[in-house]
Protein backbone atom coordinates (compact mmCIF):
# COMPACT_ATOMS: atom_id res chain seq x y z
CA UNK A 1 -4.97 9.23 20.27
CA UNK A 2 -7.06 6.84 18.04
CA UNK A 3 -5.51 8.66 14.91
CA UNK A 4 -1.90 7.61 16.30
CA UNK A 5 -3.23 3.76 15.84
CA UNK A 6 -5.08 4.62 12.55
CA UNK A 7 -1.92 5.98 11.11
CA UNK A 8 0.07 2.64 13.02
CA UNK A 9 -2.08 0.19 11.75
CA UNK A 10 -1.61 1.70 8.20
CA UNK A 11 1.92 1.19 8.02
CA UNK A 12 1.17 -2.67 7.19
CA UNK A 13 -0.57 -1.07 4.06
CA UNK A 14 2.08 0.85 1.91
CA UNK A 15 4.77 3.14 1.33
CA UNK A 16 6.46 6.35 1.54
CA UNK A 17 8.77 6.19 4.38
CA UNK A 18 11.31 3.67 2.39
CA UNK A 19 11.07 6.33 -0.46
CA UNK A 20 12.07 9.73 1.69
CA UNK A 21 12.89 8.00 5.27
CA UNK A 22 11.27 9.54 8.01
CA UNK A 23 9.91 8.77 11.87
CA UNK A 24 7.03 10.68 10.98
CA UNK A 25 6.05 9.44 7.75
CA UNK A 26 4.26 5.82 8.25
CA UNK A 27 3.77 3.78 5.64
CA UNK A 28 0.45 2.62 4.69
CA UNK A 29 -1.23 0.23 3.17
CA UNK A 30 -3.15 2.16 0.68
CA UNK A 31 -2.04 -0.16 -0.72
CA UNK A 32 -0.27 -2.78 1.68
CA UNK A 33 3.11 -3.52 1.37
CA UNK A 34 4.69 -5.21 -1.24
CA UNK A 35 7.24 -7.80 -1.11
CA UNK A 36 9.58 -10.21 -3.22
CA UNK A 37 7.81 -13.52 -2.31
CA UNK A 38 8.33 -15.93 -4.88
CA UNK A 39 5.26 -16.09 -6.93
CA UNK A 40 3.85 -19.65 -6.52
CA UNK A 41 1.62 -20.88 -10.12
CA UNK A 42 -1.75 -22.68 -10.68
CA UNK A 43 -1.35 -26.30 -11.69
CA UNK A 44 -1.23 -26.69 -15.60
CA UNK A 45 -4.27 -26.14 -16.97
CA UNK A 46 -6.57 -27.85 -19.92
CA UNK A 47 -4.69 -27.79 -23.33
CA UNK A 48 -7.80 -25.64 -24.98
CA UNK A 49 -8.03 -22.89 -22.62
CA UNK A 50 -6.80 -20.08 -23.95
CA UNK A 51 -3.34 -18.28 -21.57
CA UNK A 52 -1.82 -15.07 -21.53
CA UNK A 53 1.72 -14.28 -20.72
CA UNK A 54 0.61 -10.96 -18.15
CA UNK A 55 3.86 -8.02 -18.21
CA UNK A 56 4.25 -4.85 -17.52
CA UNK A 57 5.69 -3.08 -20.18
CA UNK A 58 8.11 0.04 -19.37
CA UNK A 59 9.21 2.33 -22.26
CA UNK A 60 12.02 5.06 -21.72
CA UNK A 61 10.57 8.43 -21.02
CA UNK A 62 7.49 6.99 -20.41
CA UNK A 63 5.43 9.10 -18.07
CA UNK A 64 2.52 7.20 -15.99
CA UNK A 65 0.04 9.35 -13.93
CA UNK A 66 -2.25 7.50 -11.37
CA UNK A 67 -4.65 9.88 -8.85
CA UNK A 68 -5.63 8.09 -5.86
CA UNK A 69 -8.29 8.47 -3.68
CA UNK A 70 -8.90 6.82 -0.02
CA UNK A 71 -11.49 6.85 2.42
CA UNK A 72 -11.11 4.89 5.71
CA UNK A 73 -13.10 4.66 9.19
CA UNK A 74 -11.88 3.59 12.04
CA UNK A 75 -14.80 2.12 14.74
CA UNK A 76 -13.53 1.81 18.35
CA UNK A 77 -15.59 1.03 21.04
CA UNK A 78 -14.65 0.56 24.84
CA UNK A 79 -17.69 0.12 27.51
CA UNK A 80 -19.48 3.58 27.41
CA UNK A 81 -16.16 5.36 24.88
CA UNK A 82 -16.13 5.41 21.23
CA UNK A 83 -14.17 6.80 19.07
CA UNK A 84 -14.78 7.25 15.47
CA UNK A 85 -11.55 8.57 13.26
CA UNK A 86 -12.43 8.93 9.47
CA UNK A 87 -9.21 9.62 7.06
CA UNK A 88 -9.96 10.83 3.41
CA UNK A 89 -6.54 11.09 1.12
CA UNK A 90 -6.31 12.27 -2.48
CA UNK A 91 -3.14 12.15 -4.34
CA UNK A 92 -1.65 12.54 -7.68
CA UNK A 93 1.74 10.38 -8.60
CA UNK A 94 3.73 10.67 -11.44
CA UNK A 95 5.83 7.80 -12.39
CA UNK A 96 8.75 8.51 -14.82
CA UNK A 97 10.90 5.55 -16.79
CA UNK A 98 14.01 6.99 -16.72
CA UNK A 99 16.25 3.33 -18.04
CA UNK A 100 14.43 0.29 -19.30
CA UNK A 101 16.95 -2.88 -19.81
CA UNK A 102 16.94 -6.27 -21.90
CA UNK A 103 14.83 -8.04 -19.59
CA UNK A 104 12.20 -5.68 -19.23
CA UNK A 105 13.21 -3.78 -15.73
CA UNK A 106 12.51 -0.23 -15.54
CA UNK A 107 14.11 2.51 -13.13
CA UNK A 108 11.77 5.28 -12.01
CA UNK A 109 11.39 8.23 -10.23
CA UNK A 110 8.20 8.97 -8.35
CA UNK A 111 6.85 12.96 -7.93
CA UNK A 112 3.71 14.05 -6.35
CA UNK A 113 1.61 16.27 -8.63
CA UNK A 114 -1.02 16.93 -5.41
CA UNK A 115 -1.42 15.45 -1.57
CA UNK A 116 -4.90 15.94 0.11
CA UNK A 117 -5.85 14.72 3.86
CA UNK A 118 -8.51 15.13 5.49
CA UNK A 119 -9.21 13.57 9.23
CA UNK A 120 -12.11 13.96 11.48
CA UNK A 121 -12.54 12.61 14.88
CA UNK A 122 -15.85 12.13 15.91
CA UNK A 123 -18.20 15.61 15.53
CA UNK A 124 -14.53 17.54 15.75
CA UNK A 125 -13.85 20.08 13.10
CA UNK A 126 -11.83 17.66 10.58
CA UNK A 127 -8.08 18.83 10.01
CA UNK A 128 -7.42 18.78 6.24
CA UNK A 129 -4.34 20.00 4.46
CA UNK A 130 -3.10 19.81 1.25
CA UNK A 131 0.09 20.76 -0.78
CA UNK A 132 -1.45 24.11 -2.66
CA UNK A 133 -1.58 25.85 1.19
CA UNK A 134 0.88 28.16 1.96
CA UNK A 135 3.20 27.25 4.92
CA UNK A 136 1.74 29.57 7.34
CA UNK A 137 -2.12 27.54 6.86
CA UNK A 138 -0.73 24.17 7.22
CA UNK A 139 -2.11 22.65 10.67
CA UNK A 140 0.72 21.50 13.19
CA UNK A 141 -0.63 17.87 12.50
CA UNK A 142 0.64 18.27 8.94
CA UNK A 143 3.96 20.05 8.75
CA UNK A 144 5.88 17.45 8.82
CA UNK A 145 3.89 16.14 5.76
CA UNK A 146 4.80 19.07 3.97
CA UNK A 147 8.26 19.25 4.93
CA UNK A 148 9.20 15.57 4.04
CA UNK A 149 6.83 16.13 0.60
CA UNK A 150 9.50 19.19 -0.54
CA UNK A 151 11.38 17.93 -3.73
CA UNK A 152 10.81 14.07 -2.90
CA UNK A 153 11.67 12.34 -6.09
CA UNK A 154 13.04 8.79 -4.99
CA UNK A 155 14.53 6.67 -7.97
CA UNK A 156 13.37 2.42 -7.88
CA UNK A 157 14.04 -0.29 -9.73
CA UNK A 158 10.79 -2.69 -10.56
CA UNK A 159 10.40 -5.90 -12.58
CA UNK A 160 8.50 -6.52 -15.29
CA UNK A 161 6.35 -8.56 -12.94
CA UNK A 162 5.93 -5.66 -10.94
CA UNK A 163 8.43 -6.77 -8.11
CA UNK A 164 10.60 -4.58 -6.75
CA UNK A 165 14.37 -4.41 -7.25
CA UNK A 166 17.16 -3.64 -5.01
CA UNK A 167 19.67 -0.56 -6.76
CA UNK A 168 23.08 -2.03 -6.20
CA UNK A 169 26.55 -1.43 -7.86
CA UNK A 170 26.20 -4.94 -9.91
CA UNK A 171 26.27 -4.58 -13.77
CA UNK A 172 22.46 -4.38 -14.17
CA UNK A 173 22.43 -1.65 -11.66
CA UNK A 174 19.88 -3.64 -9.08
CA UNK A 175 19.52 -6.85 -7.58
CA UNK A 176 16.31 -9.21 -6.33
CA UNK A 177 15.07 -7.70 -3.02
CA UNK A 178 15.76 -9.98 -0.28
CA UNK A 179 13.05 -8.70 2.06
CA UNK A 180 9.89 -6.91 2.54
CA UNK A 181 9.42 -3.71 0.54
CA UNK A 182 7.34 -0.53 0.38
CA UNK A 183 4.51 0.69 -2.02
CA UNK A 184 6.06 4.06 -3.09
CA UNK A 185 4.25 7.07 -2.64
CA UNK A 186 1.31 6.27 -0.78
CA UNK A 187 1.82 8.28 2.08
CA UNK A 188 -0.01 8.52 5.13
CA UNK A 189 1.15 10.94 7.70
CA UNK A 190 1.33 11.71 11.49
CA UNK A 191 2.94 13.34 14.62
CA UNK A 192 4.93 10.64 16.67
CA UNK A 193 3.45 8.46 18.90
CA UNK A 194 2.39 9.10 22.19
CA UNK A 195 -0.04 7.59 24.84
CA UNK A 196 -3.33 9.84 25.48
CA UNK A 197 -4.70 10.09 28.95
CA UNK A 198 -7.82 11.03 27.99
CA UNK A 199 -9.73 8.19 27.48
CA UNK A 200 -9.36 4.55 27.98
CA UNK A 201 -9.59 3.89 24.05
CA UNK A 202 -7.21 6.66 23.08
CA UNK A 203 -4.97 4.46 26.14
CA UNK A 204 -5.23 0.85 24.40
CA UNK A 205 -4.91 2.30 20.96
CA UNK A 206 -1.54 4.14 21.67
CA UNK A 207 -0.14 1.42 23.64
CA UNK A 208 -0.92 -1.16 21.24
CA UNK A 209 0.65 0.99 18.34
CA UNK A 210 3.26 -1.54 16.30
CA UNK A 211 6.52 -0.61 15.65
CA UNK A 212 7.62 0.78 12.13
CA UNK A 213 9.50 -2.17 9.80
CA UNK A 214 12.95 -1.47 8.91
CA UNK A 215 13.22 0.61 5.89
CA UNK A 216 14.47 -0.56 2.55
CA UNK A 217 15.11 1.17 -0.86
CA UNK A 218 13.48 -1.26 -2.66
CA UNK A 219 9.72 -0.25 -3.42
CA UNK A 220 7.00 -0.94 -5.75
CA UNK A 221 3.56 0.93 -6.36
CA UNK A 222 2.40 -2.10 -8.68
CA UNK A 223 0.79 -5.76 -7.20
CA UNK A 224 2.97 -9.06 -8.84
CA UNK A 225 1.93 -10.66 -12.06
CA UNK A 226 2.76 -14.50 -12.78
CA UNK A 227 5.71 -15.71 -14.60
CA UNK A 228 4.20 -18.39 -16.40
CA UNK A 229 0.98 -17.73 -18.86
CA UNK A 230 -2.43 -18.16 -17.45
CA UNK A 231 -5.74 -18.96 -18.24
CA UNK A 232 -9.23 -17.57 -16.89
CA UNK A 233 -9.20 -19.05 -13.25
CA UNK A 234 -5.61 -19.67 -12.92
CA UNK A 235 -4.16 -18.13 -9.05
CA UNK A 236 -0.78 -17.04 -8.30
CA UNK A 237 0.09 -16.28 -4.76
CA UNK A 238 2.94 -13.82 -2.93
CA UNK A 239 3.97 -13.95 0.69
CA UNK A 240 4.41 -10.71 2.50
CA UNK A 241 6.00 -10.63 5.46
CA UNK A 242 4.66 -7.85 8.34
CA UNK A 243 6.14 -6.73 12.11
CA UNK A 244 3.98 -6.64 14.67
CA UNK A 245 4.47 -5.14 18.28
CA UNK A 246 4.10 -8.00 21.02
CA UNK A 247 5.75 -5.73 23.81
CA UNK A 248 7.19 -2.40 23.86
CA UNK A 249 10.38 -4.34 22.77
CA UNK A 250 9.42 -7.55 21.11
CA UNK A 251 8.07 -7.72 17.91
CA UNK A 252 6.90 -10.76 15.60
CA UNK A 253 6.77 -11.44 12.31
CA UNK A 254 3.51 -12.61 10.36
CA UNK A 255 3.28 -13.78 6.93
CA UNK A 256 0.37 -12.53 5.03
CA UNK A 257 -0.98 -14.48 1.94
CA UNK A 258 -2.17 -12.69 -0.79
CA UNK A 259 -3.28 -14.48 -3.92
CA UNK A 260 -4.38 -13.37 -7.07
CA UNK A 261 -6.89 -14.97 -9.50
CA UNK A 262 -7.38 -14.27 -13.34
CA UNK A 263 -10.76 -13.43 -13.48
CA UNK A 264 -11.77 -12.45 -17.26
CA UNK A 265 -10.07 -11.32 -19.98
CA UNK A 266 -12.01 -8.84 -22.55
CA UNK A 267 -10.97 -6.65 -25.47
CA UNK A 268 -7.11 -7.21 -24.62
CA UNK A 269 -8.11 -6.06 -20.67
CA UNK A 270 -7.55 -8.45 -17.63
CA UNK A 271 -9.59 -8.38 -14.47
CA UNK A 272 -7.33 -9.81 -11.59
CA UNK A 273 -9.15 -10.52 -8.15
CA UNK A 274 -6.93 -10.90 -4.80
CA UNK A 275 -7.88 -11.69 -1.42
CA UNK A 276 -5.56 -11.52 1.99
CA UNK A 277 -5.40 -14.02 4.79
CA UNK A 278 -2.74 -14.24 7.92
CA UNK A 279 -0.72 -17.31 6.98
CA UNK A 280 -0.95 -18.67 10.88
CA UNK A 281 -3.78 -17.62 13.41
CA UNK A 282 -2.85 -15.20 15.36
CA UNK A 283 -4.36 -15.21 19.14
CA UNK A 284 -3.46 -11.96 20.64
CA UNK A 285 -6.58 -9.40 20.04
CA UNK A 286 -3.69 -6.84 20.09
CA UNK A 287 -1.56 -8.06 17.73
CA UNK A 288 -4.77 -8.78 15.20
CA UNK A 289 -5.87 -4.89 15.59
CA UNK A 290 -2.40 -3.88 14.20
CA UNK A 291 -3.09 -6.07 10.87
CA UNK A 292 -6.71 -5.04 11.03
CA UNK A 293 -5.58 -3.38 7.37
CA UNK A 294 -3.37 -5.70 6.20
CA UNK A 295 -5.66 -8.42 4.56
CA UNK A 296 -7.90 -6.35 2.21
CA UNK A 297 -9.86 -7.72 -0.84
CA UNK A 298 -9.53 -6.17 -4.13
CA UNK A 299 -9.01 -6.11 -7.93
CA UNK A 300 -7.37 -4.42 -10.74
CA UNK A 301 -7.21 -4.33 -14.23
CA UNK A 302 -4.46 -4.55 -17.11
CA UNK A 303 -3.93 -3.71 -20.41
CA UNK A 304 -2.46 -6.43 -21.62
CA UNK A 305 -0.92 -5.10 -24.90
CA UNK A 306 0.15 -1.78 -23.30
CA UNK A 307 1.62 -3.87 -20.22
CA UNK A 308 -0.26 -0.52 -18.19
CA UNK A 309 -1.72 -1.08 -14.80
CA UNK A 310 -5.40 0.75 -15.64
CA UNK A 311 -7.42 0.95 -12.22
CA UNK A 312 -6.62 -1.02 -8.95
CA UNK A 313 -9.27 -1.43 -5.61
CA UNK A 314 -8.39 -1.98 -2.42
CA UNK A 315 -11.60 -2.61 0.13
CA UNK A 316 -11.20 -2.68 3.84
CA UNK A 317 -13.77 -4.70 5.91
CA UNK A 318 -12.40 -5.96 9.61
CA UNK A 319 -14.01 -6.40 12.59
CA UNK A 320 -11.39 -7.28 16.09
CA UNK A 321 -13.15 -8.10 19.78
CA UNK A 322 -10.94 -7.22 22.64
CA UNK A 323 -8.70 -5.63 21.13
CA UNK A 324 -8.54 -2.67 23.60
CA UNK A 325 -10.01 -4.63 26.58
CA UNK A 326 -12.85 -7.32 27.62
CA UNK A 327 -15.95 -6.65 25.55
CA UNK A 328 -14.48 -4.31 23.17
CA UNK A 329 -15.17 -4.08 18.86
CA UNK A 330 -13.09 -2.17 16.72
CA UNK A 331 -13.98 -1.90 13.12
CA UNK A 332 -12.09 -0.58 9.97
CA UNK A 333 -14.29 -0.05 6.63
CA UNK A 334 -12.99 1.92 3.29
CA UNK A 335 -11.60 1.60 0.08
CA UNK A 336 -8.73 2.69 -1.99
CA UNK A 337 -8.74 3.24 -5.92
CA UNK A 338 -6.15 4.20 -7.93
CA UNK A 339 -6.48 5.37 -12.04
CA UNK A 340 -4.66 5.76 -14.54
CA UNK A 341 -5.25 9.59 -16.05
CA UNK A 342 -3.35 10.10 -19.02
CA UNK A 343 -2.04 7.81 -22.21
CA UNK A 344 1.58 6.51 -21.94
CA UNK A 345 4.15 7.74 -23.84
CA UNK A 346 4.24 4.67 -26.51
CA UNK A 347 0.20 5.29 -27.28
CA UNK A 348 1.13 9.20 -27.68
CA UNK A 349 3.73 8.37 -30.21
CA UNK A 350 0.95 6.06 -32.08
CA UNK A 351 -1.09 8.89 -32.21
């Protein structure tokens, strides 16, 4: 089905599988995923322009709480089919510092407060679940959702640049992550895949499904920050390495560039920018529908004396010919915000 490749082509975006393993948990890109890319800095810039030295700044017991909210709409269209899939997500994260050391890296745990889907497939009734139902009103589509959801509480490491850290047995307790990891939490969900035979889209898009990255315990729900100060205009860049499905049993791996730009700073609050590209063109109209959400646009904002990751946007706007045969568009439009809801800890002890 067209869902199958909605829910395939999110995996490139972010998350939850790495934090509570599972074949049918895929992780998506509400965010895309995150990885431990050096950081590559701006050229020096003009003596007088004022810099900032941009942290995040973990306290123990601190307690964050972000709600985010997703819409996405998948556009396929094949000769005389269509197929329209549109996937609506609300959740609500809490993020708990549970050991902060000398150099500013934080371990967490990660609990979901709330988990709302809703997806609709063409005129169909849309299938929506959420984790207030009682077991016997969850749709088939979603038990394993609720299943895997049960007392998930992973633990993380994360930098004060926001990368993620590897838990290990060394005297810190973690080491740098030495591949691609996983936004934590941001969970999109599925049954496993399958090829349809009831349409020449739902065909393409289950055959062209990728296959899921290998899993790592390292994760991250925030983007990097740079380790050098920067001024208004300054960029900073991270590489984040993707698989893609070539065959049913070869699979590549693209590099996607994401880099970040200072954009303003204003009453202590930052306003990064950050655009995605594929690092090298990539030919196949297959292989470019399953990282048709991995190069979104975006922004977010920081508090710069709190170190506190305020509001982040993630916009989806792709458009891939032939990806499902001759003559064929498929289109993927939406955006993802996430908030901050509640003061830290350190502000409520201010209070």
């Amino acid at each position: 089905m067209l869902v199958q490749f909605l829910l395939s082509v999110c995996l490139l975006a972010a998350p939850f599988a790495a934090a509570c393993p599972s074949e049918d948990i895929i992780q998506s890109v509400a965010v895309p995923i995150e990885s431990s890319a050096e950081i590559v800095e701006s050229p020096a810039v003009a003596v007088e322009s004022p810099t900032w030295t941009l942290r995040y700044k973990f306290v123990r017991d601190q307690k964050l709480r972000y709600r985010n909210t997703e819409n996405v709409t998948l556009d396929a269209m094949l000769g005389e089919s269509r197929k329209v899939d549109v996937t609506s997500i609300e959740q609500r994260r809490v993020f708990t510092v549970a050991n902060v050391d000398d150099a500013g890296a934080a371990k967490l745990t990660m609990q979901y407060e709330f988990v709302g889907m809703r997806v609709q497939t063409d005129d169909c009734e849309p299938v929506v679940f959420d984790t207030s139902m009682q077991q016997d009103d969850i749709p088939p589509a979603f038990r394993n959702t609720a299943r895997q959801l049960k007392g998930c509480a992973p633990r993380f490491w994360i930098s004060s640049l926001g990368g993620a850290l590897q838990e290990s047995d060394s005297g810190d307790g973690y080491a740098p992550a030495g591949k691609a990891v996983a936004q934590a939490g941001n969970v999109i969900v599925g049954a496993k895949p399958s090829i349809s035979t009831s349409s020449n889209v739902e065909q393409a898009f289950a055959s062209s499904a990728p296959k899921s990255a290998q899993a790592s315990d390292a994760v991250t729900f925030l983007m990097p920050l740079p380790e050098n100060p920067v001024a208004v205009g300054d960029t900073w860049r991270e590489m984040i390495p993707v698989s893609v499905r070539v065959t049913e049993e070869i699979s590549r791996q693209i590099n996607i560039l994401r880099t970040f730009r200072l954009e303003s700073v204003e009453n202590g609050v930052a306003t990064i920018s950050f655009r995605s590209s594929v690092e090298a063109a990539v030919k196949s109209p297959t292989m470019r529908s399953q990282l048709i959400k991995a190069t979104p646009k975006g922004s977010l904002t920081l508090d710069i004396e709190r170190g506190v990751m305020v509001k982040r946007e993630i916009r989806y706007d792709e458009t891939v010919l032939n990806a499902i045969g001759a003559n064929s568009v498929v289109l993927c439009h939406g955006k993802s915000t996430e908030e901050l809801l509640e003061q830290t800890a350190t502000d409520t002890a201010q209070d």
